[in-house]
PDB file of N, CA and C in Angstrom:
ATOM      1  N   UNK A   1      76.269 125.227 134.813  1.00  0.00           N
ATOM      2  CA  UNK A   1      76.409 124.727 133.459  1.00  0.00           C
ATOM      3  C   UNK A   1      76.797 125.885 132.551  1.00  0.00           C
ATOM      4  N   UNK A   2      77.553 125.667 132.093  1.00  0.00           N
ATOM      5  CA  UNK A   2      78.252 126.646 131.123  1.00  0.00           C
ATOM      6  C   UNK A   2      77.786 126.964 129.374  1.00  0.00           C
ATOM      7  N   UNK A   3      77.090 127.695 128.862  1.00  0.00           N
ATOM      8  CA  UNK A   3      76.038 127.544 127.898  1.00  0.00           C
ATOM      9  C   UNK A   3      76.238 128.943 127.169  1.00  0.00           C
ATOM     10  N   UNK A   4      75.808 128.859 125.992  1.00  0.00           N
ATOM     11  CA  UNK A   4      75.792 130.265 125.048  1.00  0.00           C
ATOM     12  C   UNK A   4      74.453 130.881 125.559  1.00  0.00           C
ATOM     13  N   UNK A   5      74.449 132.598 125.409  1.00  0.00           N
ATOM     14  CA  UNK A   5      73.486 133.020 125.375  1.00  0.00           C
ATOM     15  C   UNK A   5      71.811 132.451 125.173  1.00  0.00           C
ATOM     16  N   UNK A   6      72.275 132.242 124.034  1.00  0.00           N
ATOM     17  CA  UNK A   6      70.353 131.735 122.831  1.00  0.00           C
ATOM     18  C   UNK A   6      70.474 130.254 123.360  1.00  0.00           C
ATOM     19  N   UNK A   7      71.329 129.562 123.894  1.00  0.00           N
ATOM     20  CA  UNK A   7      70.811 127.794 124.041  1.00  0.00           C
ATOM     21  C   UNK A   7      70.103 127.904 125.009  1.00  0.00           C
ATOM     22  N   UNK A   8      69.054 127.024 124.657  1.00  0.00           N
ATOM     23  CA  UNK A   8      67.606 126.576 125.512  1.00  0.00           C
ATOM     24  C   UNK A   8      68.105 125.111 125.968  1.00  0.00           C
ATOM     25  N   UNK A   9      68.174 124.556 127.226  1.00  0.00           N
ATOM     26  CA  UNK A   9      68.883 123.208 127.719  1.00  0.00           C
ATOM     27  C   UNK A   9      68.117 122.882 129.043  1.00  0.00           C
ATOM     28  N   UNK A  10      67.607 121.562 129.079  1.00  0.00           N
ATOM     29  CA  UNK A  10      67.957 121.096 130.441  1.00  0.00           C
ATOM     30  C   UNK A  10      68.687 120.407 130.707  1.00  0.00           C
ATOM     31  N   UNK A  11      68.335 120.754 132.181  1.00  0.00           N
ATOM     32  CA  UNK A  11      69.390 119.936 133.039  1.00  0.00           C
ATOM     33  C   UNK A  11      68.319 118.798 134.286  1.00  0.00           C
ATOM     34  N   UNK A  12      68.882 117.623 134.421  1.00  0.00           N
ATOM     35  CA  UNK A  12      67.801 116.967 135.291  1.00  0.00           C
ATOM     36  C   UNK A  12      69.246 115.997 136.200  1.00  0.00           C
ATOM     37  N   UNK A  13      69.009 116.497 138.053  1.00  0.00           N
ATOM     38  CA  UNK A  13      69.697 115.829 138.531  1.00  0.00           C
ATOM     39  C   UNK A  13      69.017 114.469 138.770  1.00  0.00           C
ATOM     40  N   UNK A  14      69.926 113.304 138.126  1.00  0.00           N
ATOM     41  CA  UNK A  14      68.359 112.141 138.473  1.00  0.00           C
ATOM     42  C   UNK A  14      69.236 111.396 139.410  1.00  0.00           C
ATOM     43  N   UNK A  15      70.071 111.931 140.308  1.00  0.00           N
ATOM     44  CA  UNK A  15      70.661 111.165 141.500  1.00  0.00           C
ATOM     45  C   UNK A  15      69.831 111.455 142.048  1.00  0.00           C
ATOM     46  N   UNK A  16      69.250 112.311 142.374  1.00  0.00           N
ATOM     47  CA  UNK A  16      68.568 112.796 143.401  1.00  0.00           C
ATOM     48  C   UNK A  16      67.025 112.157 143.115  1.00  0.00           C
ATOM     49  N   UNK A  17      67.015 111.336 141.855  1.00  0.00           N
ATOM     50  CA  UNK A  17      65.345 110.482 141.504  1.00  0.00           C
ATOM     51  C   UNK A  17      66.023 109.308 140.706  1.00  0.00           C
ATOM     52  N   UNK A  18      65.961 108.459 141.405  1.00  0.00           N
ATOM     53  CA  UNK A  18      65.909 106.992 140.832  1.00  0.00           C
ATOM     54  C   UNK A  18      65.286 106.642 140.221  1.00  0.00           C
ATOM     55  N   UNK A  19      63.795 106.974 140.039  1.00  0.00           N
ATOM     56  CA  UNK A  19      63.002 106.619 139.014  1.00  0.00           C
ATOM     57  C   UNK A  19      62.979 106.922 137.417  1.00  0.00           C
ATOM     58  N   UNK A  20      63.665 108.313 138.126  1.00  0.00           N
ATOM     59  CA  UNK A  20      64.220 109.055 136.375  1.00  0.00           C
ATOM     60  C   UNK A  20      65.344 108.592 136.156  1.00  0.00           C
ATOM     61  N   UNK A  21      66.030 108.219 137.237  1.00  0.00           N
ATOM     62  CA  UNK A  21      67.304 107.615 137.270  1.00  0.00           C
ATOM     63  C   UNK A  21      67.657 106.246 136.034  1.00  0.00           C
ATOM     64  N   UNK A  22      66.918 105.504 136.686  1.00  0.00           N
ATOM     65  CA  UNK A  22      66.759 103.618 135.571  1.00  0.00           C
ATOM     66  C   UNK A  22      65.836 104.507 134.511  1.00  0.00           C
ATOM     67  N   UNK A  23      64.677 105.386 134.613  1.00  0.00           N
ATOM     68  CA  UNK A  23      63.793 105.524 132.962  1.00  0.00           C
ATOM     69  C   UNK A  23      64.562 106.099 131.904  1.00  0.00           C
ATOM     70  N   UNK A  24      65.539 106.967 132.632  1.00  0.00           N
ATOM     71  CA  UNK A  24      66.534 107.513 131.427  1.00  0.00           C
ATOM     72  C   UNK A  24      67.785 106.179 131.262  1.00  0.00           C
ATOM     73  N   UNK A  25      68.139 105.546 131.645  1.00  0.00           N
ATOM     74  CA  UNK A  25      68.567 104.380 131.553  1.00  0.00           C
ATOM     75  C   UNK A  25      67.958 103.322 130.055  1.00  0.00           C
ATOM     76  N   UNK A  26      66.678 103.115 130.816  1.00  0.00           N
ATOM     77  CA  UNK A  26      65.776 102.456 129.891  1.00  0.00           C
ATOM     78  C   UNK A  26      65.765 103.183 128.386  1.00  0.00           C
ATOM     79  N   UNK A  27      65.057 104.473 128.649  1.00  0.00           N
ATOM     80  CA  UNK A  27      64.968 105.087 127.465  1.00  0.00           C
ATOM     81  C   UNK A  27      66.272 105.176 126.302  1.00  0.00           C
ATOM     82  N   UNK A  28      66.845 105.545 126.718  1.00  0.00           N
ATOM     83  CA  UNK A  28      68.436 105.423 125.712  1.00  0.00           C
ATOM     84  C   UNK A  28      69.274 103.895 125.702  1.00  0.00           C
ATOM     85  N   UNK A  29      68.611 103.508 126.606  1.00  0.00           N
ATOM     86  CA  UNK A  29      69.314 101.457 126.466  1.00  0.00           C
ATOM     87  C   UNK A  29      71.024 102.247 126.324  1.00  0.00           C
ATOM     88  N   UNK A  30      71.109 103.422 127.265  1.00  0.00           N
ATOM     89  CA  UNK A  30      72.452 103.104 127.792  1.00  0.00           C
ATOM     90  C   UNK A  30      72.479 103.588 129.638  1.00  0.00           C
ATOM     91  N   UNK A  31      74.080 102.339 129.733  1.00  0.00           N
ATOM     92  CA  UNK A  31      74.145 102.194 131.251  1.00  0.00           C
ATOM     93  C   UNK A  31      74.222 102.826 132.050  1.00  0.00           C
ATOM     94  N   UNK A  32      75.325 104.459 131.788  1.00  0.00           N
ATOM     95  CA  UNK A  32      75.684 105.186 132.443  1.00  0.00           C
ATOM     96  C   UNK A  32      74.978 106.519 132.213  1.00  0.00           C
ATOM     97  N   UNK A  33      75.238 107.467 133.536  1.00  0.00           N
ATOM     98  CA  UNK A  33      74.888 108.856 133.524  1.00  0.00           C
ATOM     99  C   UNK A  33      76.138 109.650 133.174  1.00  0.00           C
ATOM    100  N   UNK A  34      76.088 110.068 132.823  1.00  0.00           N
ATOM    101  CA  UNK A  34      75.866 111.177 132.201  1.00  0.00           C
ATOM    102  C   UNK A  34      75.485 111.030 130.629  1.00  0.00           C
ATOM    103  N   UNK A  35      74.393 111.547 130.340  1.00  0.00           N
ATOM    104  CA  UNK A  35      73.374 111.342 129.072  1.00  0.00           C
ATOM    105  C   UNK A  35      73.101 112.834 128.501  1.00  0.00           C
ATOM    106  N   UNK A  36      73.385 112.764 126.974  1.00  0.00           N
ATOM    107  CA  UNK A  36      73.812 114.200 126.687  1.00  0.00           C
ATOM    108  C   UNK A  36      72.822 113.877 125.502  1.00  0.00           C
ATOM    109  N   UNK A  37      71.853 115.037 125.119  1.00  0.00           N
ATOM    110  CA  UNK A  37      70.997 114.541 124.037  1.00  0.00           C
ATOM    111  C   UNK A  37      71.208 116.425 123.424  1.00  0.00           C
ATOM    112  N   UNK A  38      71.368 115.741 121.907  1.00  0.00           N
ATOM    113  CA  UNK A  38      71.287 117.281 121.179  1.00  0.00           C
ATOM    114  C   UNK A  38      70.095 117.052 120.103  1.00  0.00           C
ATOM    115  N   UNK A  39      69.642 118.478 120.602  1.00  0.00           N
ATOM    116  CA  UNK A  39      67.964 118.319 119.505  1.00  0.00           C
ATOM    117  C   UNK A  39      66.842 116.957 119.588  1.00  0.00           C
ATOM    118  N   UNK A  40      67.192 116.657 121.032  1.00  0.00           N
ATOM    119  CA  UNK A  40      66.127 115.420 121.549  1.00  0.00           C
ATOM    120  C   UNK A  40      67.035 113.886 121.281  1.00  0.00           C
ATOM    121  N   UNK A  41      68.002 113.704 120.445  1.00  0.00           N
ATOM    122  CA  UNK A  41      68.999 113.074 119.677  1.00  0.00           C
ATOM    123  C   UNK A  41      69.617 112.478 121.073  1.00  0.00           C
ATOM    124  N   UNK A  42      69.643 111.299 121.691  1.00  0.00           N
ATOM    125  CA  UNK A  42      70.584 111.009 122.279  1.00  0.00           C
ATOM    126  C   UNK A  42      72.079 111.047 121.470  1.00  0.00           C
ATOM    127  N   UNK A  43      73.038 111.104 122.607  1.00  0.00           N
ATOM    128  CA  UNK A  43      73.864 111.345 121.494  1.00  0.00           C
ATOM    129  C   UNK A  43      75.200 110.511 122.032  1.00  0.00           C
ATOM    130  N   UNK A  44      75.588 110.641 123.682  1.00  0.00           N
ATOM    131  CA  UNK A  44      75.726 109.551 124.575  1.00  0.00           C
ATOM    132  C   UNK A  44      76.334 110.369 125.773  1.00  0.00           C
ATOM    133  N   UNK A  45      77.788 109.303 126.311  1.00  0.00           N
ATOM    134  CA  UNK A  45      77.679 109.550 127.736  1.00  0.00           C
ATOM    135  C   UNK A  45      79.131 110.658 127.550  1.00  0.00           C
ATOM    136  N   UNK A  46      79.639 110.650 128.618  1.00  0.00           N
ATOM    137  CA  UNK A  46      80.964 111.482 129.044  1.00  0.00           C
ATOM    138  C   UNK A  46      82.046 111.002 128.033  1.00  0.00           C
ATOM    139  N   UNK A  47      82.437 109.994 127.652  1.00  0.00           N
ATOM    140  CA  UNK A  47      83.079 109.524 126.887  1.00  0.00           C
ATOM    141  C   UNK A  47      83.034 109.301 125.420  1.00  0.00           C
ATOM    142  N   UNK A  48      81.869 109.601 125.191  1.00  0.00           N
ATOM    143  CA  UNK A  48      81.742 109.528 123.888  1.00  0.00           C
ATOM    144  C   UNK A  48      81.464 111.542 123.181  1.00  0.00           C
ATOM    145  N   UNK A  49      81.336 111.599 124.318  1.00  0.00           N
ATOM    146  CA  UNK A  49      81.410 113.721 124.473  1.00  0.00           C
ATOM    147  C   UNK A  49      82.958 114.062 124.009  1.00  0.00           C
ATOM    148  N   UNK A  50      83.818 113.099 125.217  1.00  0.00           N
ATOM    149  CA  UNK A  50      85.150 113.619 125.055  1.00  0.00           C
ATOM    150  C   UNK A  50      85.817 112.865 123.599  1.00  0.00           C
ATOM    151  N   UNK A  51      85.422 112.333 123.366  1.00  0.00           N
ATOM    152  CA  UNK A  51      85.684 111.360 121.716  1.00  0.00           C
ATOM    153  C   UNK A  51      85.199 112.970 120.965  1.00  0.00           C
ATOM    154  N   UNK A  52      84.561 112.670 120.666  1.00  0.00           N
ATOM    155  CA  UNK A  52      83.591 113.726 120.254  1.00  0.00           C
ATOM    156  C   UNK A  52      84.541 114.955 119.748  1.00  0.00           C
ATOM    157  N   UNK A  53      84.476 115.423 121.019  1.00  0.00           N
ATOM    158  CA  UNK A  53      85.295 116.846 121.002  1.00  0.00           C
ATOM    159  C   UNK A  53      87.306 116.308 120.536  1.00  0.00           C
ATOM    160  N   UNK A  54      87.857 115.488 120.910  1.00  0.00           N
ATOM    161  CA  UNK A  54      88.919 115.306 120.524  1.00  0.00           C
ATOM    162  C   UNK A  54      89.190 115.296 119.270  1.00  0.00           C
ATOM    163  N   UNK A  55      87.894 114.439 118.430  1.00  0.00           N
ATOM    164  CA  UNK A  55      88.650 114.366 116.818  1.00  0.00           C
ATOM    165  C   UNK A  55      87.695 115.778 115.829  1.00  0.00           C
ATOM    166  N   UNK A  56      86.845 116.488 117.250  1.00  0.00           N
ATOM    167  CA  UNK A  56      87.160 118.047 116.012  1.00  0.00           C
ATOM    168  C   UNK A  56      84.871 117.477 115.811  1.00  0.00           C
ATOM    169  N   UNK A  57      84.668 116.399 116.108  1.00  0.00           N
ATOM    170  CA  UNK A  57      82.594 115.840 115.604  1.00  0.00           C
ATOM    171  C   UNK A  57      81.946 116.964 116.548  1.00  0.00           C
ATOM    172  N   UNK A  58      82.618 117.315 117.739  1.00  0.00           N
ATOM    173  CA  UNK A  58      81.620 117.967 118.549  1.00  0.00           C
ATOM    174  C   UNK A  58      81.479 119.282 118.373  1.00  0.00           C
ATOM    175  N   UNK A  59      82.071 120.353 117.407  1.00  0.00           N
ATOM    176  CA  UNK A  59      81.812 121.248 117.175  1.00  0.00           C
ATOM    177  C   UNK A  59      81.294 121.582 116.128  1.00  0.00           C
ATOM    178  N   UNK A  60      81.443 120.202 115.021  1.00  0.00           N
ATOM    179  CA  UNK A  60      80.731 119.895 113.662  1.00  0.00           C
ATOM    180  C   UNK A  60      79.026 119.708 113.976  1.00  0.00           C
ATOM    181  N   UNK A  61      78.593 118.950 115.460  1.00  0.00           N
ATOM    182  CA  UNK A  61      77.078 118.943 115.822  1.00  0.00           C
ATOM    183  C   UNK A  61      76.750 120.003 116.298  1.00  0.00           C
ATOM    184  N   UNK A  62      77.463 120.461 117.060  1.00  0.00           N
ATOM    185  CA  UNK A  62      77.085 121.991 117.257  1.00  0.00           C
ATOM    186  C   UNK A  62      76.788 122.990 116.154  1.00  0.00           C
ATOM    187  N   UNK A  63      77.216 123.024 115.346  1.00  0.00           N
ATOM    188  CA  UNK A  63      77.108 123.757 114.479  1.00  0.00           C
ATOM    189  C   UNK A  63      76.067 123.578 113.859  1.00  0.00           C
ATOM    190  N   UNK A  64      75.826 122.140 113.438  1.00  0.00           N
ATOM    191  CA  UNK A  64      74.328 121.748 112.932  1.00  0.00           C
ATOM    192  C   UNK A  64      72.889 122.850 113.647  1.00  0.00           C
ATOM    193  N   UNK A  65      73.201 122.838 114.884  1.00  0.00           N
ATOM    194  CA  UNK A  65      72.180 122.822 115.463  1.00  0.00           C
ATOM    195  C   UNK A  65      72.265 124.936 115.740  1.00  0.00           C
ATOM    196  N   UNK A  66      73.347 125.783 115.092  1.00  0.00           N
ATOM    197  CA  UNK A  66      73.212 127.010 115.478  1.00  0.00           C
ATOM    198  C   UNK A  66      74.105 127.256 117.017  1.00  0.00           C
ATOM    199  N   UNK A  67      74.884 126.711 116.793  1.00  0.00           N
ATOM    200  CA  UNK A  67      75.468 126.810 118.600  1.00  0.00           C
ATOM    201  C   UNK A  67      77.086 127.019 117.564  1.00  0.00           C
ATOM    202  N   UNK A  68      77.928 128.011 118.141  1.00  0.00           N
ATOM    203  CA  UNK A  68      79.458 128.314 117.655  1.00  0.00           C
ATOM    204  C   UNK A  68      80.015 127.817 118.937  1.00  0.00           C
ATOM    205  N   UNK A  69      80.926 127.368 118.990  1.00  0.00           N
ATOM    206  CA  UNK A  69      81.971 127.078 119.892  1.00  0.00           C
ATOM    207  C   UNK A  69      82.302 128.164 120.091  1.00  0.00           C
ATOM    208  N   UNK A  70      82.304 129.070 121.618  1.00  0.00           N
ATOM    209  CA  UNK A  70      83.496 130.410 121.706  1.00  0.00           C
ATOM    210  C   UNK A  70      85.311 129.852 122.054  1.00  0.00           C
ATOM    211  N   UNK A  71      85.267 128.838 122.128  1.00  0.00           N
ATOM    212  CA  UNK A  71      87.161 128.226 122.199  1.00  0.00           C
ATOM    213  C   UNK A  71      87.439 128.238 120.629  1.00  0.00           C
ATOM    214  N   UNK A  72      86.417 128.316 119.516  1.00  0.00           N
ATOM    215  CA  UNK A  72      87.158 128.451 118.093  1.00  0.00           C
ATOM    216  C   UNK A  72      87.078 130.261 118.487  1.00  0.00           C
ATOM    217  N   UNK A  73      86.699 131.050 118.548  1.00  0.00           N
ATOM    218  CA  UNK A  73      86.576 132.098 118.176  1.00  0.00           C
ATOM    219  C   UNK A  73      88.424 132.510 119.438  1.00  0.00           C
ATOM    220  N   UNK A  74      89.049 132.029 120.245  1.00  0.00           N
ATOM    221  CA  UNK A  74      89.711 132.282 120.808  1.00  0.00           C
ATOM    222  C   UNK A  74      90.907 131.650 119.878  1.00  0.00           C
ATOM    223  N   UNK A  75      90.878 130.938 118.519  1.00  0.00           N
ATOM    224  CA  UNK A  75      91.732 130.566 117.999  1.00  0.00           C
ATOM    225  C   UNK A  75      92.285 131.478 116.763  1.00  0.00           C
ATOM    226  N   UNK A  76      93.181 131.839 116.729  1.00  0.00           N
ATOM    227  CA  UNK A  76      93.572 132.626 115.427  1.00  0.00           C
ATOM    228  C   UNK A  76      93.502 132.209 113.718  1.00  0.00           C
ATOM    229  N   UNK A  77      93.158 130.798 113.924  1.00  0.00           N
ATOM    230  CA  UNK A  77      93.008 130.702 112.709  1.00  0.00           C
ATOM    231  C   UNK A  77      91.730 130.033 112.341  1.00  0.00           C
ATOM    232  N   UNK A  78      90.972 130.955 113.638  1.00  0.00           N
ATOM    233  CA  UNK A  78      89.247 130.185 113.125  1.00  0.00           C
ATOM    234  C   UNK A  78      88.246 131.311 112.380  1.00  0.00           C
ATOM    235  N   UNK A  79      89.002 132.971 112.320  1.00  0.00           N
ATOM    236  CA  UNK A  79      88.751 133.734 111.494  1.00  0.00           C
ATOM    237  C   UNK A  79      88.606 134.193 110.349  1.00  0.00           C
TER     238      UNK A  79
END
């Protein structure tokens, strides 16, 4: 998993536990895995990540939370 220095994150394989598998299911009353929660915040799945990041929101929540994107700092006009 690819992560900044200071981020504190887990990670939980729940293929490998079915039980966590359907409770994280249950808990977020959504269908699919991959389940991405920022600051406890569900927030959603793979697709709503890549939404996210396409119209420019996913580096706006990041930021909320103290996390910089290093792909802006590789941009010349994010200085």
């Amino acid at each position: 998993m690819h992560c900044c220095r200071s981020c504190n994150y887990s990670a939980y394989n729940v293929l490998d536990e079915p039980q966590l598998r359907r409770g994280i299911k249950d808990y977020s009353n959504w269908p699919t895995i991959l389940q991405v929660y920022l600051h406890g915040e569900f927030v959603g799945g793979s697709d709503i990540l890549l939404q996210m990041h396409q119209i420019g929101d996913l580096v706006e929540e990041l930021k909320k939370l103290g996390i910089r994107s290093a792909l802006l700092d590789e941009r010349p006009d994010s200085k």
